[in-house]
N, C-alpha and C. Protein backbone atom coordinates (compact mmCIF):
# COMPACT_ATOMS: atom_id res chain seq x y z
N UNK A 1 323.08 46.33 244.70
CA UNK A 1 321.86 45.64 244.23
C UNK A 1 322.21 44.88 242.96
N UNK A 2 321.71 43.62 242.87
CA UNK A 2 322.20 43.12 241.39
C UNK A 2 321.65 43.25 240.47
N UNK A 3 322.59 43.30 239.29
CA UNK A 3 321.82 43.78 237.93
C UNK A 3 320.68 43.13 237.75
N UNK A 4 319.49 43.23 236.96
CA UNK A 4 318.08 42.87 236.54
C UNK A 4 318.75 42.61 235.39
N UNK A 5 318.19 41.17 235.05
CA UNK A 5 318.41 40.42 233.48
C UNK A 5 316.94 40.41 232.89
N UNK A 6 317.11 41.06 231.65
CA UNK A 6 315.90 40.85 230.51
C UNK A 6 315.95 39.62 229.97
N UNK A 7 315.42 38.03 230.54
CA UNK A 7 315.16 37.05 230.85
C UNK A 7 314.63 37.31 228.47
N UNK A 8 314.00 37.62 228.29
CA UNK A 8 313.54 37.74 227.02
C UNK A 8 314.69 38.30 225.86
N UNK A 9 314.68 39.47 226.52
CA UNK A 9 315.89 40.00 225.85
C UNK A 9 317.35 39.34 225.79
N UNK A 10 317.59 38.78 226.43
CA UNK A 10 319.17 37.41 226.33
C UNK A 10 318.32 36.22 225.90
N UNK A 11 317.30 36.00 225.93
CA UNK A 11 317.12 34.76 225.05
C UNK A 11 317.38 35.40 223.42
N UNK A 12 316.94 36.56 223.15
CA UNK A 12 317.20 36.69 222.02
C UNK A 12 318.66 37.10 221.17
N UNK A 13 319.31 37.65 222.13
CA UNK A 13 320.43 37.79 221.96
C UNK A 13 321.41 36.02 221.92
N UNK A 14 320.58 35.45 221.90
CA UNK A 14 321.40 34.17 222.10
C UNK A 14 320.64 33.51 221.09
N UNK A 15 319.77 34.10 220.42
CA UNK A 15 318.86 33.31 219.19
C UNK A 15 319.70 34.10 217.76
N UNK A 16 319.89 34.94 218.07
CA UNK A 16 320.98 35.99 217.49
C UNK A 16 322.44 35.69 216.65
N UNK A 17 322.75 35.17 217.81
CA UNK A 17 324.21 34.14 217.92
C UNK A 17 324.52 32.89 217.15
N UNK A 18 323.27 32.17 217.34
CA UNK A 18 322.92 30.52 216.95
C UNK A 18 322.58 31.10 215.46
N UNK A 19 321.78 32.03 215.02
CA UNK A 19 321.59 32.33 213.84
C UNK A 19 323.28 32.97 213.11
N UNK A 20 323.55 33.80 213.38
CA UNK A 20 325.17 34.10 212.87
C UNK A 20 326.24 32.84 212.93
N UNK A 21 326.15 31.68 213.67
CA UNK A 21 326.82 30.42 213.43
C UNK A 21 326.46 29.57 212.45
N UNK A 22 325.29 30.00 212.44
CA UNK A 22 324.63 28.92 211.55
C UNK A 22 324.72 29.63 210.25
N UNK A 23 324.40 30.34 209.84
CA UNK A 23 325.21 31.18 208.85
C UNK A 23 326.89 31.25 208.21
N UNK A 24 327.49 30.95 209.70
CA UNK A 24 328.90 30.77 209.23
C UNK A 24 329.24 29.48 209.07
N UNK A 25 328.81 28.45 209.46
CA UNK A 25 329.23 27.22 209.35
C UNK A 25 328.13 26.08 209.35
N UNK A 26 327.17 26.50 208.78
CA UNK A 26 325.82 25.21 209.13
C UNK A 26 325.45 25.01 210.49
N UNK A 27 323.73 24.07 210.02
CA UNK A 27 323.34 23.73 211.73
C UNK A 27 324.56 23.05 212.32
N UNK A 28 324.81 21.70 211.80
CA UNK A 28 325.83 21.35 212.60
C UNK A 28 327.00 21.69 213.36
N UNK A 29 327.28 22.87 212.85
CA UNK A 29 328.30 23.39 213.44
C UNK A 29 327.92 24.26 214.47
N UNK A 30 326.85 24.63 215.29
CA UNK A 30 326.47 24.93 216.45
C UNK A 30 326.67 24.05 217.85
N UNK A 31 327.36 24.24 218.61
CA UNK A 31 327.60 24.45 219.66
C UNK A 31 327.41 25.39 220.95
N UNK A 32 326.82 24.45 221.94
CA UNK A 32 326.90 25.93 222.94
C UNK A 32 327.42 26.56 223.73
N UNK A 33 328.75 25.79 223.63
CA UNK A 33 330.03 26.74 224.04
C UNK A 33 330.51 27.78 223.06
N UNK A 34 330.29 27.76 221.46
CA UNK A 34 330.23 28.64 220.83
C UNK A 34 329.22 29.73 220.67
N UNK A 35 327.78 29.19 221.02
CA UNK A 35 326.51 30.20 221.30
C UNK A 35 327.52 31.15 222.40
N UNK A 36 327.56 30.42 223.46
CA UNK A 36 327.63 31.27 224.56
C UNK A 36 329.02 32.74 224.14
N UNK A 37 329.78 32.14 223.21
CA UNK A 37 331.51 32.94 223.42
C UNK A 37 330.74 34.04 222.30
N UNK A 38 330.13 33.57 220.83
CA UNK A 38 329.39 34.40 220.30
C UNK A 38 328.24 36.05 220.47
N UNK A 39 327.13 35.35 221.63
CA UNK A 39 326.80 36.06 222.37
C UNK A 39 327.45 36.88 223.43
N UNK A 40 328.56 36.70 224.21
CA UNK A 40 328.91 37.50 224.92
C UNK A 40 328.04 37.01 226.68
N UNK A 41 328.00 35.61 226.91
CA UNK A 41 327.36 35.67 227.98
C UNK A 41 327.90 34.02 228.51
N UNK A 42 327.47 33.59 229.44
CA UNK A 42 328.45 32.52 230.16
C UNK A 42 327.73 31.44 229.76
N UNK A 43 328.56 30.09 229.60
CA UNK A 43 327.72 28.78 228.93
C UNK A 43 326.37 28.55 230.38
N UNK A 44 326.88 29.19 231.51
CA UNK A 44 325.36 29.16 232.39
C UNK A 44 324.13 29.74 232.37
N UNK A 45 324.59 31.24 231.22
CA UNK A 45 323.32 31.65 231.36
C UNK A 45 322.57 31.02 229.88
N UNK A 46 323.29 30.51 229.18
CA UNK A 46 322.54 29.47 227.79
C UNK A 46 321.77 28.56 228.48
N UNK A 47 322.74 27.95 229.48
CA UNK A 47 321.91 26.63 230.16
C UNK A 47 320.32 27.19 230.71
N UNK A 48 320.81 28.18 231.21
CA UNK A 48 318.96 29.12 232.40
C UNK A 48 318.62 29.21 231.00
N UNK A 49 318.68 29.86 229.90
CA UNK A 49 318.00 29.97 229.00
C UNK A 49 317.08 29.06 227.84
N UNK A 50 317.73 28.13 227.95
CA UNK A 50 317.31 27.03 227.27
C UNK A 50 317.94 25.55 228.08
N UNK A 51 316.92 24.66 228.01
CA UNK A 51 316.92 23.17 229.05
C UNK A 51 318.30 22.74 228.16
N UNK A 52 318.12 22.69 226.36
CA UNK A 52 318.54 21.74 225.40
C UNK A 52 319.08 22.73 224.57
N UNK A 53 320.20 21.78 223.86
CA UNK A 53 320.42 22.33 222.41
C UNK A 53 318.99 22.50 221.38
N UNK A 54 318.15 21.54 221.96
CA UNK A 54 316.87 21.59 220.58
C UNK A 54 315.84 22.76 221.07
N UNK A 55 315.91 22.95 221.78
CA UNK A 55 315.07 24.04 222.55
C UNK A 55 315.72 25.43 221.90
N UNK A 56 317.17 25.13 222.17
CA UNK A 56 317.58 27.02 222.07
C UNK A 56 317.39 26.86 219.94
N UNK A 57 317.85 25.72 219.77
CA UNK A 57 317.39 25.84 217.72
C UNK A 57 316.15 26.22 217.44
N UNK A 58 315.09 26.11 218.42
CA UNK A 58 313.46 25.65 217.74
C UNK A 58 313.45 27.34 218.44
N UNK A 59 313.88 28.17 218.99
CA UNK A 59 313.48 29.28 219.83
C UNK A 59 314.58 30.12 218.74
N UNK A 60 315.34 29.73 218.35
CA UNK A 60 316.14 30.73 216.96
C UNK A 60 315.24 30.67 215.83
N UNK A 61 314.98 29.00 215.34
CA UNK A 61 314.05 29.06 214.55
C UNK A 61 312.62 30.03 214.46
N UNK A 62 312.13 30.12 215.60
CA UNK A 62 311.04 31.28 215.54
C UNK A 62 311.57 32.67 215.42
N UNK A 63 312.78 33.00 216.10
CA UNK A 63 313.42 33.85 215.80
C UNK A 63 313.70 34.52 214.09
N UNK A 64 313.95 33.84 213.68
CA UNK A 64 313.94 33.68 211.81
C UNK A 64 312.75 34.61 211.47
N UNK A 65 311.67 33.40 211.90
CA UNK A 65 310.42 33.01 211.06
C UNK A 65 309.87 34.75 211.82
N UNK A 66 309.68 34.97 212.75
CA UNK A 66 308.77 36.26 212.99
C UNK A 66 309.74 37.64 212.33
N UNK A 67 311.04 36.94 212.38
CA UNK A 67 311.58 38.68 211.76
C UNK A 67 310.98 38.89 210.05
N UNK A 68 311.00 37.69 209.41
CA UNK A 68 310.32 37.62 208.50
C UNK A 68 308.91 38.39 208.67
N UNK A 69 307.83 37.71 209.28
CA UNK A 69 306.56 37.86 209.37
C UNK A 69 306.44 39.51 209.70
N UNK A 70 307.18 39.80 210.23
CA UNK A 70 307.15 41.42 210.98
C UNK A 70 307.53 42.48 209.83
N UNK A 71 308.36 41.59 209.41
CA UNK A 71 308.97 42.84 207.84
C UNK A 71 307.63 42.79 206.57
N UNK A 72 306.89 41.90 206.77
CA UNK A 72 305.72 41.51 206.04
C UNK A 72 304.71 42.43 206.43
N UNK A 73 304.47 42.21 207.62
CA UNK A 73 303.49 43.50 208.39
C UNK A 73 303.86 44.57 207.93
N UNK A 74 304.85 44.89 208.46
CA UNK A 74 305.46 45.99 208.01
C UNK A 74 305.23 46.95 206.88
N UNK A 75 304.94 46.26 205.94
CA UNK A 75 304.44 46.40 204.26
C UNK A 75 303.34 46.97 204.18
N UNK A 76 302.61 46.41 205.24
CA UNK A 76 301.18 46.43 204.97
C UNK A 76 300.64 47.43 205.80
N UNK A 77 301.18 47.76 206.82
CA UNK A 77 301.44 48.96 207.34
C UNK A 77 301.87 50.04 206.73
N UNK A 78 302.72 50.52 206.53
CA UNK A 78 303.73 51.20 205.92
C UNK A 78 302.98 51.98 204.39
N UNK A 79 302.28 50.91 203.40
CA UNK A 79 301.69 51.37 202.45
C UNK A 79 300.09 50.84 202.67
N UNK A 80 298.94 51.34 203.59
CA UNK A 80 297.87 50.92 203.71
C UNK A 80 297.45 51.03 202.21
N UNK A 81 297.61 52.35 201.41
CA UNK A 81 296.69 52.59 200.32
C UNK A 81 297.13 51.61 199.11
N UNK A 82 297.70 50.58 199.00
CA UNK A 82 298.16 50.71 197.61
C UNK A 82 296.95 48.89 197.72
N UNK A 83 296.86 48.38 196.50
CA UNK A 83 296.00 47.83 196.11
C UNK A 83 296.21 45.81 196.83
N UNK A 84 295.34 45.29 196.52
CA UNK A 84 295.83 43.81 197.57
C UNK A 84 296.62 42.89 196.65
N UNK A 85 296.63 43.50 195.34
CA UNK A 85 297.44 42.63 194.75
C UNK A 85 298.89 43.40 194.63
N UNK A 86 299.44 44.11 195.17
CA UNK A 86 300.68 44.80 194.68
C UNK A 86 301.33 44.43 196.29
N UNK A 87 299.88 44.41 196.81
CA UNK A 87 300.46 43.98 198.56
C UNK A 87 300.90 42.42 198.29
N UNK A 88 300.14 41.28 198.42
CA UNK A 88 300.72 40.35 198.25
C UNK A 88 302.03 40.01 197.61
N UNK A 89 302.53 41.18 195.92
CA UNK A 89 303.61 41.19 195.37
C UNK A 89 304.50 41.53 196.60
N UNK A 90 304.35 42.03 197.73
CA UNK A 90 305.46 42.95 198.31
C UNK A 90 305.60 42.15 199.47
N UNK A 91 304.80 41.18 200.02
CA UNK A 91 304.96 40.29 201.24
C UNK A 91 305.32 39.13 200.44
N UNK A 92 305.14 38.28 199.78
CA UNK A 92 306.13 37.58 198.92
C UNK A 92 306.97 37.74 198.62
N UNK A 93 307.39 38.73 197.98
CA UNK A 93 309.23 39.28 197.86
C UNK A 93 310.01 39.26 199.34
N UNK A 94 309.09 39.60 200.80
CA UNK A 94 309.82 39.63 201.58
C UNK A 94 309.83 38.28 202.58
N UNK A 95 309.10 37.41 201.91
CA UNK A 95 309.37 36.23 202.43
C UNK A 95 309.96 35.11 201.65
N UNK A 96 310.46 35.89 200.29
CA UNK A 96 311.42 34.94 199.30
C UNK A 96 313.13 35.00 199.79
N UNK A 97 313.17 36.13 200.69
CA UNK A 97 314.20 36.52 201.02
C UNK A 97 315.07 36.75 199.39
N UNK A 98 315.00 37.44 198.77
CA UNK A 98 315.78 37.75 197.57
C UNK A 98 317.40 39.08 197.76
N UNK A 99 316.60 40.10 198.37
CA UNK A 99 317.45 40.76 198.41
C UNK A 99 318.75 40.94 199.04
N UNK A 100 319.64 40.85 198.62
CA UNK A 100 321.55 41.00 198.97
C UNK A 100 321.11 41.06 200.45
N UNK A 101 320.43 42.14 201.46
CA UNK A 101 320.68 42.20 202.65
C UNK A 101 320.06 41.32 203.97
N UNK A 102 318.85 40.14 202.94
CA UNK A 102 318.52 39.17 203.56
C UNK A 102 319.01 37.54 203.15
N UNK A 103 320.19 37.95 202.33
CA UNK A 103 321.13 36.83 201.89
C UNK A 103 321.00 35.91 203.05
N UNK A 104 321.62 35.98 204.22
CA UNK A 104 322.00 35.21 205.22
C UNK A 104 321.05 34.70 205.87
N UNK A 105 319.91 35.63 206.37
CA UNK A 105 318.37 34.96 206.77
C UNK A 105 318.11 33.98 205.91
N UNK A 106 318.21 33.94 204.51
CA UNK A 106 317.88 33.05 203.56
C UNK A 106 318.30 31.80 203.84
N UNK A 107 319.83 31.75 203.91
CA UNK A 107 321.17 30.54 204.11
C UNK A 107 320.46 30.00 205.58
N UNK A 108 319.97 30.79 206.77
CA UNK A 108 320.02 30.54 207.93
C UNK A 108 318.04 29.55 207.95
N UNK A 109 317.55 30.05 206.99
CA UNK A 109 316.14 29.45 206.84
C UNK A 109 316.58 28.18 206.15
N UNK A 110 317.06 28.16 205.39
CA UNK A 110 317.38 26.92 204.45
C UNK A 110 317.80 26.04 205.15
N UNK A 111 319.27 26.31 206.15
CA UNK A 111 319.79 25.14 206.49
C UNK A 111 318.30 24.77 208.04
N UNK A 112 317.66 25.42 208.70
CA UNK A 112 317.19 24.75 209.21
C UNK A 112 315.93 23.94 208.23
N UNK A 113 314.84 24.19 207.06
CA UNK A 113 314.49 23.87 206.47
C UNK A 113 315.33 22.17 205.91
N UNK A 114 316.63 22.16 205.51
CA UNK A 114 317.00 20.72 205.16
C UNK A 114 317.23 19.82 206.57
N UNK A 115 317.52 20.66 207.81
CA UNK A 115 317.47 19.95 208.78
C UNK A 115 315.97 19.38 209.80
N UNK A 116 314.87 20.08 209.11
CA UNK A 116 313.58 19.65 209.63
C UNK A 116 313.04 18.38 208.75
N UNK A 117 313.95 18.20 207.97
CA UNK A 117 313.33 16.84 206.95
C UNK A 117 313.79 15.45 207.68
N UNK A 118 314.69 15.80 208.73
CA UNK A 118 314.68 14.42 209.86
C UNK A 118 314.96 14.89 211.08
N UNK A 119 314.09 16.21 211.32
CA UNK A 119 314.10 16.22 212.98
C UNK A 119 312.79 16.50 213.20
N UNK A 120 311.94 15.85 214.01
CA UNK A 120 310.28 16.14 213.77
C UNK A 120 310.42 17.64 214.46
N UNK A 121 311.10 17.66 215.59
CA UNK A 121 310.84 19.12 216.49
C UNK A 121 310.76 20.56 215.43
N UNK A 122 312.00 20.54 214.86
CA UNK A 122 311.90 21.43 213.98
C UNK A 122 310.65 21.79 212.85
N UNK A 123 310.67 20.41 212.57
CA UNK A 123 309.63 20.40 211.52
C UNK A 123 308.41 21.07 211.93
N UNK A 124 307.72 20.58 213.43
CA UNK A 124 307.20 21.29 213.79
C UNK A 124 307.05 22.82 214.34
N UNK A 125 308.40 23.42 213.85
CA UNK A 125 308.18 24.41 214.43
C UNK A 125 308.64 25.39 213.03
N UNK A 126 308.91 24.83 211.72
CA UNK A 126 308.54 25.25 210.52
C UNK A 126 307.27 25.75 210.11
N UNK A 127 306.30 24.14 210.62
CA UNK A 127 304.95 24.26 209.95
C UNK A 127 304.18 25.66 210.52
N UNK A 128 304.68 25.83 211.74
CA UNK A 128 304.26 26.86 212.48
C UNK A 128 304.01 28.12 211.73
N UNK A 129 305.74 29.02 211.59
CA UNK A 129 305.47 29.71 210.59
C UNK A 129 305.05 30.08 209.07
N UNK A 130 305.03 28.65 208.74
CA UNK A 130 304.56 28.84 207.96
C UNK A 130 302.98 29.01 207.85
N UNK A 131 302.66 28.38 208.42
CA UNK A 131 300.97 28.49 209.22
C UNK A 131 300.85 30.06 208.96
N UNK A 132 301.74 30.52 209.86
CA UNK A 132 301.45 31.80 209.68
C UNK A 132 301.53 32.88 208.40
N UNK A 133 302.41 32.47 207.46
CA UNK A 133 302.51 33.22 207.03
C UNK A 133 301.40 33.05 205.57
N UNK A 134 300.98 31.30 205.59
CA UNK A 134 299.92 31.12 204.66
C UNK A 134 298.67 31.89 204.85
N UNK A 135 298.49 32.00 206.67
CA UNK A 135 297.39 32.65 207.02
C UNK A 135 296.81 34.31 206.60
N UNK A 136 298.22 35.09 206.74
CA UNK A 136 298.70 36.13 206.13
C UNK A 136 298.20 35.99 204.72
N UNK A 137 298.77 35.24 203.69
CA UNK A 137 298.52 35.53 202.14
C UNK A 137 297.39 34.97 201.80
N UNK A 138 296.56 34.23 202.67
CA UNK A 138 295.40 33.86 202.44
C UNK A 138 294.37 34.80 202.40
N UNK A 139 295.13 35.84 203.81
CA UNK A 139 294.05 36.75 204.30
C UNK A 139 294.18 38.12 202.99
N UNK A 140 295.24 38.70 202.59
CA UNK A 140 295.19 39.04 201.65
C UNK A 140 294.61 38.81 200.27
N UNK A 141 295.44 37.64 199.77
CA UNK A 141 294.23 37.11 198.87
C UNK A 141 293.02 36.73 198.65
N UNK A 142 292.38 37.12 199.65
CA UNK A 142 290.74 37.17 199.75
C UNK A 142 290.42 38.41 199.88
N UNK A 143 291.27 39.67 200.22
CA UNK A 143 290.70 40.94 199.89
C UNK A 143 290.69 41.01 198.60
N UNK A 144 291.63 40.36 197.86
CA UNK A 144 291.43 40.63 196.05
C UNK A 144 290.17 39.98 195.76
N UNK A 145 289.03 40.36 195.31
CA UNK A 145 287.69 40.02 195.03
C UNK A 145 287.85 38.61 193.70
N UNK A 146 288.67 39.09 193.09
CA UNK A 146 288.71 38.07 191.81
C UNK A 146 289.20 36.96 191.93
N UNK A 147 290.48 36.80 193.48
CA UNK A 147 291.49 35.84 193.73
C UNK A 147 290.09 34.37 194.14
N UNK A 148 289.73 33.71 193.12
CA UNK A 148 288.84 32.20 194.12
C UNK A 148 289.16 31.19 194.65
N UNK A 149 290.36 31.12 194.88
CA UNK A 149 291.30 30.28 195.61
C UNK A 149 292.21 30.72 196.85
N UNK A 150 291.80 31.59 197.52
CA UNK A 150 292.42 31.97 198.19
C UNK A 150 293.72 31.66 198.91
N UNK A 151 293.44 30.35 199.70
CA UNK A 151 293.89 29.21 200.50
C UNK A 151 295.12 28.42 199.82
N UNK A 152 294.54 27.95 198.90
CA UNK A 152 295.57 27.60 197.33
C UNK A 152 296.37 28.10 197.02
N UNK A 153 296.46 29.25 196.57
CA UNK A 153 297.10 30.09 196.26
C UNK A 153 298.10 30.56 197.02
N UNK A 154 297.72 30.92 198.10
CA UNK A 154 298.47 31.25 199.17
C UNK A 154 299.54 30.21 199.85
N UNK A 155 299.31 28.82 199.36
CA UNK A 155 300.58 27.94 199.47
C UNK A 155 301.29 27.58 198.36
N UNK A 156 300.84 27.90 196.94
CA UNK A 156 301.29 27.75 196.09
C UNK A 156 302.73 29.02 195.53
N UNK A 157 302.17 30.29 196.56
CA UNK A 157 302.97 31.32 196.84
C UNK A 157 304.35 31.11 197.16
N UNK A 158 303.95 30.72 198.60
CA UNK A 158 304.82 30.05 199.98
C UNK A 158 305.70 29.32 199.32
N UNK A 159 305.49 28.23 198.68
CA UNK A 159 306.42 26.92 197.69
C UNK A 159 307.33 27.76 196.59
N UNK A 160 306.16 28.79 195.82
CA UNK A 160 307.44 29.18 194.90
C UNK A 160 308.44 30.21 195.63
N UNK A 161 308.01 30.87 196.74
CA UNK A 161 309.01 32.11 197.18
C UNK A 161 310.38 30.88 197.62
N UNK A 162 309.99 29.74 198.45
CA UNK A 162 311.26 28.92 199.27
C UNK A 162 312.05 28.45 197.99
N UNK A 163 311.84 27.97 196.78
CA UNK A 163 312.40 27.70 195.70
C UNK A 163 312.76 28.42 195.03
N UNK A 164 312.27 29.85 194.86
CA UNK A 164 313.63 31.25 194.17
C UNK A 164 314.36 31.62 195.29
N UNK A 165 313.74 31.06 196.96
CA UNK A 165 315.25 31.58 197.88
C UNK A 165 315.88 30.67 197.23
N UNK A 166 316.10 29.10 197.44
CA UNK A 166 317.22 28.47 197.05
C UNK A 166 317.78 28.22 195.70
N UNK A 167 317.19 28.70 194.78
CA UNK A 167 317.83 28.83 193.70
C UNK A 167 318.59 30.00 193.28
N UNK A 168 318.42 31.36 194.16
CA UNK A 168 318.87 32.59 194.37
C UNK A 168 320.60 31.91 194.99
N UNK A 169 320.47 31.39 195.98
CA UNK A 169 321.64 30.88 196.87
C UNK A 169 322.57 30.14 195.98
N UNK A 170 322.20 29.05 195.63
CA UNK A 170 323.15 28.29 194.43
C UNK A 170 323.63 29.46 193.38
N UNK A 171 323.22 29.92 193.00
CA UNK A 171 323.70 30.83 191.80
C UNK A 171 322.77 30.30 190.38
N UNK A 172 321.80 29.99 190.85
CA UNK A 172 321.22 29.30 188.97
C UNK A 172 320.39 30.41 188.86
N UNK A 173 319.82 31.52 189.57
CA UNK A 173 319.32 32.36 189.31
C UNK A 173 319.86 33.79 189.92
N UNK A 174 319.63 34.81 189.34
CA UNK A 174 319.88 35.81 190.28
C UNK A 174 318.93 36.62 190.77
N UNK A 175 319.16 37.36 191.67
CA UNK A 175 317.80 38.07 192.43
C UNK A 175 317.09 38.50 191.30
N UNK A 176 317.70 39.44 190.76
CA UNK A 176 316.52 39.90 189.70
C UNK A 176 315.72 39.00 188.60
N UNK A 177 316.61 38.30 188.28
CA UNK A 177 315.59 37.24 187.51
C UNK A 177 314.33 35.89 188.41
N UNK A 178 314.92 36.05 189.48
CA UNK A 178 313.84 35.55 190.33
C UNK A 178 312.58 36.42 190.70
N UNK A 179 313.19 37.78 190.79
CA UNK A 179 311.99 38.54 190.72
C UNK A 179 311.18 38.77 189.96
N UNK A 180 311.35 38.66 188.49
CA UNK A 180 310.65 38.59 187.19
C UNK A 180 309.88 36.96 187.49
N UNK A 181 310.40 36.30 187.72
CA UNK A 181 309.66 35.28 187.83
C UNK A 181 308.86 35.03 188.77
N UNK A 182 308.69 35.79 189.77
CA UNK A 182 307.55 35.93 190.52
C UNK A 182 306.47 37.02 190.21
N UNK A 183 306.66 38.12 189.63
CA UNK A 183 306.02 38.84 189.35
C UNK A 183 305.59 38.32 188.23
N UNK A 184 306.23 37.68 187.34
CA UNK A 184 304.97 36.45 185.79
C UNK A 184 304.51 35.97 186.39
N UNK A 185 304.44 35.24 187.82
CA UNK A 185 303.47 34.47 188.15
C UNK A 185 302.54 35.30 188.29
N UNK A 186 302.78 36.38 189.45
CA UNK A 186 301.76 37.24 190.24
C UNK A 186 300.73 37.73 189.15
N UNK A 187 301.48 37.95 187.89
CA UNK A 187 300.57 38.52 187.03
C UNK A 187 299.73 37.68 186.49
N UNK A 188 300.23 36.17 186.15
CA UNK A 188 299.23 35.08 185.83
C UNK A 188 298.15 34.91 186.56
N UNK A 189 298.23 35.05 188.10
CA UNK A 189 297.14 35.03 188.65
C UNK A 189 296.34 35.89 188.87
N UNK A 190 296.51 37.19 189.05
CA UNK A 190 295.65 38.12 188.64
C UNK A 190 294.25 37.86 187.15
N UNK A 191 295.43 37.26 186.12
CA UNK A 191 295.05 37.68 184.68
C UNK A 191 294.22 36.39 184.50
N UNK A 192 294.28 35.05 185.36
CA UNK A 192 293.24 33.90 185.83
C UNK A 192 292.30 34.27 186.44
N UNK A 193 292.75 34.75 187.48
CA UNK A 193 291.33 34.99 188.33
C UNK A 193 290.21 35.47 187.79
N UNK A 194 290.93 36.86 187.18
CA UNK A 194 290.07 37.83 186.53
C UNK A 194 288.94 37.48 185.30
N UNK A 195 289.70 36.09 184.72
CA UNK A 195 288.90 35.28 183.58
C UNK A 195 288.06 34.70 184.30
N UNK A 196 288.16 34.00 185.51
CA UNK A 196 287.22 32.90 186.31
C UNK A 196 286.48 33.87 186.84
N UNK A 197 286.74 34.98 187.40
CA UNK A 197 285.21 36.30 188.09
C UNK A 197 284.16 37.11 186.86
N UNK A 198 285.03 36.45 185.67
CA UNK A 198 284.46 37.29 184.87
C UNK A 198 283.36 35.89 184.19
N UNK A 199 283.74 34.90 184.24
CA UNK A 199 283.05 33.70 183.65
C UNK A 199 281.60 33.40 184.30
């Protein structure tokens, strides 16, 4: 009887791949004779898996973006009790990608990030997660009673976490001092809001 293929499960294992190349050598340097030797599976079953090269990038790209979003959940799960502003501190840190062991997610977000600035597909499939993940800190920052910008805020988040990832990467900052600098913000806005609910 022939083996049963997890049609889902090898797409991801091949979103997997494209992400560890792209990591080792930039977008450009993806290939899908290298996807395929990477993954461990034949340049035919890349082809069944994806029509295009832009197809199997925009299907890694989500790949990225939800392992992110899931480690975010995760948070919020994980510590229901703790307060909505210490939550937002903790889903921001994990979508700044700061820490040593999401180094490479970082490198692997970035280079598709400089490559969506002239490929519309991608771009569109940036705005996506990010959609999502504004939706996320929006929705949080409206459990904080004092936060009156919710919406605002919540992209003003998004902008500074992608700019301490890439300034984390160059070396002009280091994790920990990027973290201080998000947490002065976090605290500025708290210590605003709290003047504007109180006004």
């Amino acid at each position: 009887m022939p083996k049963q293929v997890d049609h889902e499960e090898r797409r991801r294992r091949i979103a997997d791949a494209v992400c560890a190349l792209i990591d080792a050598q930039g977008l450009e340097g993806v290939t899908l004779r290298d996807v395929a030797t990477r993954a461990e599976v034949s340049m035919g079953a890349v082809q069944r898996c994806f029509r295009s090269k832009d197809e199997m990038l925009l299907f890694a790209l989500g790949h990225i973006g939800e392992r992110v979003t899931e480690r975010a959940h995760g948070r919020l799960v994980g510590s229901p009790a703790q307060s909505a502003a210490s939550t937002v501190g903790h889903v921001v840190g994990e979508v700044a990608l700061l820490r040593e062991e999401h180094r490479a997610e970082a490198r692997i977000w970035l280079s598709f990030l400089a490559a969506a600035a002239v490929d519309p597909g991608l771009a569109a499939g940036l705005r996506d997660s990010y959609a999502n993940l504004e939706g996320l800190l929006t929705r949080l920052l409206a459990e904080a009673a004092e936060c009156p910008y919710p919406a605002r805020e919540a992209r003003t988040l998004l902008a500074l976490a992608d700019g301490l990832t890439g300034h984390v990467l160059i070396g002009h900052l280091t994790a920990e001092e990027a973290e201080e600098l998000l947490h002065a913000h976090l605290t500025g806005l708290w210590a605003r809001a709290g003047t504007a609910a109180g006004s």
